[in-house]
N, C-alpha and C. Protein backbone atom coordinates (compact mmCIF):
# COMPACT_ATOMS: atom_id res chain seq x y z
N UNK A 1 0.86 -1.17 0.00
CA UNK A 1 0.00 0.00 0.00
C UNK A 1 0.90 1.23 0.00
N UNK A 2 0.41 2.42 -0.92
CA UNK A 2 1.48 3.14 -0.81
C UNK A 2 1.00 4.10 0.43
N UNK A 3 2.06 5.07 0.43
CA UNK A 3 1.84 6.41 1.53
C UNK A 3 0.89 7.40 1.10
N UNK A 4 0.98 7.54 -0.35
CA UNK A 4 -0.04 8.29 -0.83
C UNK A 4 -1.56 8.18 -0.49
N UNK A 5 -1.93 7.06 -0.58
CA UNK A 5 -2.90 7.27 0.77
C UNK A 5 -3.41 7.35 1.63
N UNK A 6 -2.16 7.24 2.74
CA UNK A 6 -2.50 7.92 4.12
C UNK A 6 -2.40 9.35 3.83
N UNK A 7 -1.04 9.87 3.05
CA UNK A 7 -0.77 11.25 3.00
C UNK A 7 -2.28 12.41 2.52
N UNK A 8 -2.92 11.93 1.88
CA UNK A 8 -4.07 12.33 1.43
C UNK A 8 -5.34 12.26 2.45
N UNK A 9 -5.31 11.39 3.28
CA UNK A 9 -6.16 11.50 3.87
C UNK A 9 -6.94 13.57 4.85
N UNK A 10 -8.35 13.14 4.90
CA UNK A 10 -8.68 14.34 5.75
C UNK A 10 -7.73 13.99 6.93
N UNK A 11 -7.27 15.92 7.78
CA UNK A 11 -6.84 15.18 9.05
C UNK A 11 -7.98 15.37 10.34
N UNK A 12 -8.58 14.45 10.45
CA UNK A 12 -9.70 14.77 11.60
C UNK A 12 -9.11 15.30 12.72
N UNK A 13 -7.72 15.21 13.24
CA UNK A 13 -7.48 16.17 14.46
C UNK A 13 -6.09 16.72 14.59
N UNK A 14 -6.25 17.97 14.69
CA UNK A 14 -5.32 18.38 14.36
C UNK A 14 -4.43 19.33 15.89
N UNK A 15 -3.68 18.82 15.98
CA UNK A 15 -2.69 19.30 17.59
C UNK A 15 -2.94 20.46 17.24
N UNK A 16 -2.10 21.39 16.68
CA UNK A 16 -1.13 22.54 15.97
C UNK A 16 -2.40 23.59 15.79
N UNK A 17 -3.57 23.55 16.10
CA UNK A 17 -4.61 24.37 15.79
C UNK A 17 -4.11 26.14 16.58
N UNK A 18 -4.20 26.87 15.61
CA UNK A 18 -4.16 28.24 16.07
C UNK A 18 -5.16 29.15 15.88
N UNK A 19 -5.55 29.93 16.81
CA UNK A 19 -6.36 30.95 16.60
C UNK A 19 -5.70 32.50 16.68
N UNK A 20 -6.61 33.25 16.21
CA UNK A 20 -6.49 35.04 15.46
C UNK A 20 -6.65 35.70 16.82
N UNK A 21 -7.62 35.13 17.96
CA UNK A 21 -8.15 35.89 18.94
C UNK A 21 -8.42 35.07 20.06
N UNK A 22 -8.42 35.52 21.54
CA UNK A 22 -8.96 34.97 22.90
C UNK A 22 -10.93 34.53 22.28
N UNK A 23 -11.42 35.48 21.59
CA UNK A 23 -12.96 35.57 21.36
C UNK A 23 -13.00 34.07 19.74
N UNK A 24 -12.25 34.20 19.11
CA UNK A 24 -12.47 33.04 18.36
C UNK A 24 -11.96 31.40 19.16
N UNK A 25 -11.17 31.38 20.18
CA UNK A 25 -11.19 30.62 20.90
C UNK A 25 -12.38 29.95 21.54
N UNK A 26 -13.00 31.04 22.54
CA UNK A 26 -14.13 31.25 22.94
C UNK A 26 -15.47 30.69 22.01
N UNK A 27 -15.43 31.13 20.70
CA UNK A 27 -16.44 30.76 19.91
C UNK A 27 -16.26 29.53 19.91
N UNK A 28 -15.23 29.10 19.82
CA UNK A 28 -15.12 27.67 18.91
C UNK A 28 -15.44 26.49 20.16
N UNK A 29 -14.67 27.03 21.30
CA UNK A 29 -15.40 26.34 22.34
C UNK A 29 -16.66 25.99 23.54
N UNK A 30 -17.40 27.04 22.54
CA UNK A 30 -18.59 27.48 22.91
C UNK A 30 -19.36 26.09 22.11
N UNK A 31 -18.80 26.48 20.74
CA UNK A 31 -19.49 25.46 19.75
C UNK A 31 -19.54 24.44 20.19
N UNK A 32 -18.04 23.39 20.52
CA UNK A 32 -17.82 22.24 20.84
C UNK A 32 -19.15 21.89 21.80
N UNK A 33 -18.88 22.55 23.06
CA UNK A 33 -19.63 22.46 24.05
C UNK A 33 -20.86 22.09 23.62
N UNK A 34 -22.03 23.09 22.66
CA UNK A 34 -23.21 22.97 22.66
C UNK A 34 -23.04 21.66 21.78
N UNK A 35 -22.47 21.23 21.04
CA UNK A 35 -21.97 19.79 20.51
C UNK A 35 -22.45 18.82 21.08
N UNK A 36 -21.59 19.01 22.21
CA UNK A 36 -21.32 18.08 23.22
C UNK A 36 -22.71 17.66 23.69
N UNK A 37 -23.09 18.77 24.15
CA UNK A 37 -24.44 18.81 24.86
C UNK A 37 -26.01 17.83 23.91
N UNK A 38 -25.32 18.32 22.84
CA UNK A 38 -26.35 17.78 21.70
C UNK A 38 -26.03 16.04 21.67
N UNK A 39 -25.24 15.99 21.39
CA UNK A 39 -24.67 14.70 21.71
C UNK A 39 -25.21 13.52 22.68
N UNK A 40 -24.97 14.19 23.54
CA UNK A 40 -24.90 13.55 24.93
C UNK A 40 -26.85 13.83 24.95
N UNK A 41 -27.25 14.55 24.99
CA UNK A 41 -28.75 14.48 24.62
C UNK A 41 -29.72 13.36 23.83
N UNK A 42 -29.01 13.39 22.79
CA UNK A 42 -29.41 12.43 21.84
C UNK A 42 -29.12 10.70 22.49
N UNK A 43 -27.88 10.65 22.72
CA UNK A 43 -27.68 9.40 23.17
C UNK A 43 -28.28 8.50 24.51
N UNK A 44 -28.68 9.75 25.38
CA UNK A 44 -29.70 9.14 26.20
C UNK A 44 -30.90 9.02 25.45
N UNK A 45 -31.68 9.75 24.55
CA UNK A 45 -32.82 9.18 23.92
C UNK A 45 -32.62 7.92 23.56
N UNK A 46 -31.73 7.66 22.86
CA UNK A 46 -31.42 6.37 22.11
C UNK A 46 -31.24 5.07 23.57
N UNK A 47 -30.54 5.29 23.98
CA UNK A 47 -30.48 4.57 25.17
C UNK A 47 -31.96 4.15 25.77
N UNK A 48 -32.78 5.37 26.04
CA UNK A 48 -34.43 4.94 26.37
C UNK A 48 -35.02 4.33 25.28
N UNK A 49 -35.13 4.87 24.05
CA UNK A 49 -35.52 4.18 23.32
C UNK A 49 -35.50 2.26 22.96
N UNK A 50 -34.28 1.90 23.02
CA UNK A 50 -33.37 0.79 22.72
C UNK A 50 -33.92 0.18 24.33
N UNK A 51 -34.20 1.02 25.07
CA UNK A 51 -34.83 -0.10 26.52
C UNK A 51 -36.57 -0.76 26.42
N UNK A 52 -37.03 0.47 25.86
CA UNK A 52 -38.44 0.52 25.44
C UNK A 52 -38.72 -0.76 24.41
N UNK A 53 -37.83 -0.76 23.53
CA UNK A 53 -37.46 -1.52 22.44
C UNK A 53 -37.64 -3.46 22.92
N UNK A 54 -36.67 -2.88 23.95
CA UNK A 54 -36.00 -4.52 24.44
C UNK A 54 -37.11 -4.57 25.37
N UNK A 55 -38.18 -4.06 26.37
CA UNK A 55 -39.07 -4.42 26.66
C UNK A 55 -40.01 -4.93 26.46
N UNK A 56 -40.53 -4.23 24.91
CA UNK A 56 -41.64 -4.30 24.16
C UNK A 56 -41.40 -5.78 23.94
N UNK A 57 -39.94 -6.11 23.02
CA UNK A 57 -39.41 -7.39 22.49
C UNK A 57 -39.95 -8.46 23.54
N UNK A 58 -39.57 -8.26 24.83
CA UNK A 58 -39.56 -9.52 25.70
C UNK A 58 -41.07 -9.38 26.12
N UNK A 59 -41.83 -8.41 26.08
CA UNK A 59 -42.86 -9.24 26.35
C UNK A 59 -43.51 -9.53 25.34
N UNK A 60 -43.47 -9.46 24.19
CA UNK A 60 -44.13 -10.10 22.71
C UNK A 60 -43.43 -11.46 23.17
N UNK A 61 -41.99 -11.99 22.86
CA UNK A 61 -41.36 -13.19 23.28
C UNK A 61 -42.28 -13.75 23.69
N UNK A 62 -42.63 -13.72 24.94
CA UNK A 62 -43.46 -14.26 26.45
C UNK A 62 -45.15 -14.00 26.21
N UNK A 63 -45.67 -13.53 24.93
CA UNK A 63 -46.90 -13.68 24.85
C UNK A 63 -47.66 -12.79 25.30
N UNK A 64 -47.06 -12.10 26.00
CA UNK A 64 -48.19 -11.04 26.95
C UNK A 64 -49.10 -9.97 25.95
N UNK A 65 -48.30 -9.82 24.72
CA UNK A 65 -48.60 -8.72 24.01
C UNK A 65 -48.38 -8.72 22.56
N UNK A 66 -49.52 -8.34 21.73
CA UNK A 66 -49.18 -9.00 20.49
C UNK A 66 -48.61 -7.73 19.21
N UNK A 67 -47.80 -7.83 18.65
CA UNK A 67 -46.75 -6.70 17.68
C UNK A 67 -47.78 -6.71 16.82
């Protein structure tokens, strides 16, 4: 395999990141944050969901309830 395609690759993270200003800092880690937040939001839905899921499943299994 050559190098040429690692060398090409996107770089998803990058150390060496510089900013223009204290306030574009600020922005950018403002962003992350509400990211984060979104994130982490979503994945507890999914988590309830995926329980709801596996409930529903086991009692169809066991007859109680028909899909």
């Amino acid at each position: 395999m050559s190098h040429e395609f690692f060398d090409n690759r996107p770089k998803l993270c990058k150390a060496t990141v510089s900013y223009h200003s204290e306030q574009q800092f600020q922005d950018r880690l403002s962003y992350i944050d509400k990211r984060y937040d979104h994130l982490r939001k979503l994945t507890q839905t999914l988590k309830k969901k995926i329980n709801e899921l596996e409930v529903s499943d086991r009692l169809f299994s066991e007859g109680l309830i028909l899909k």
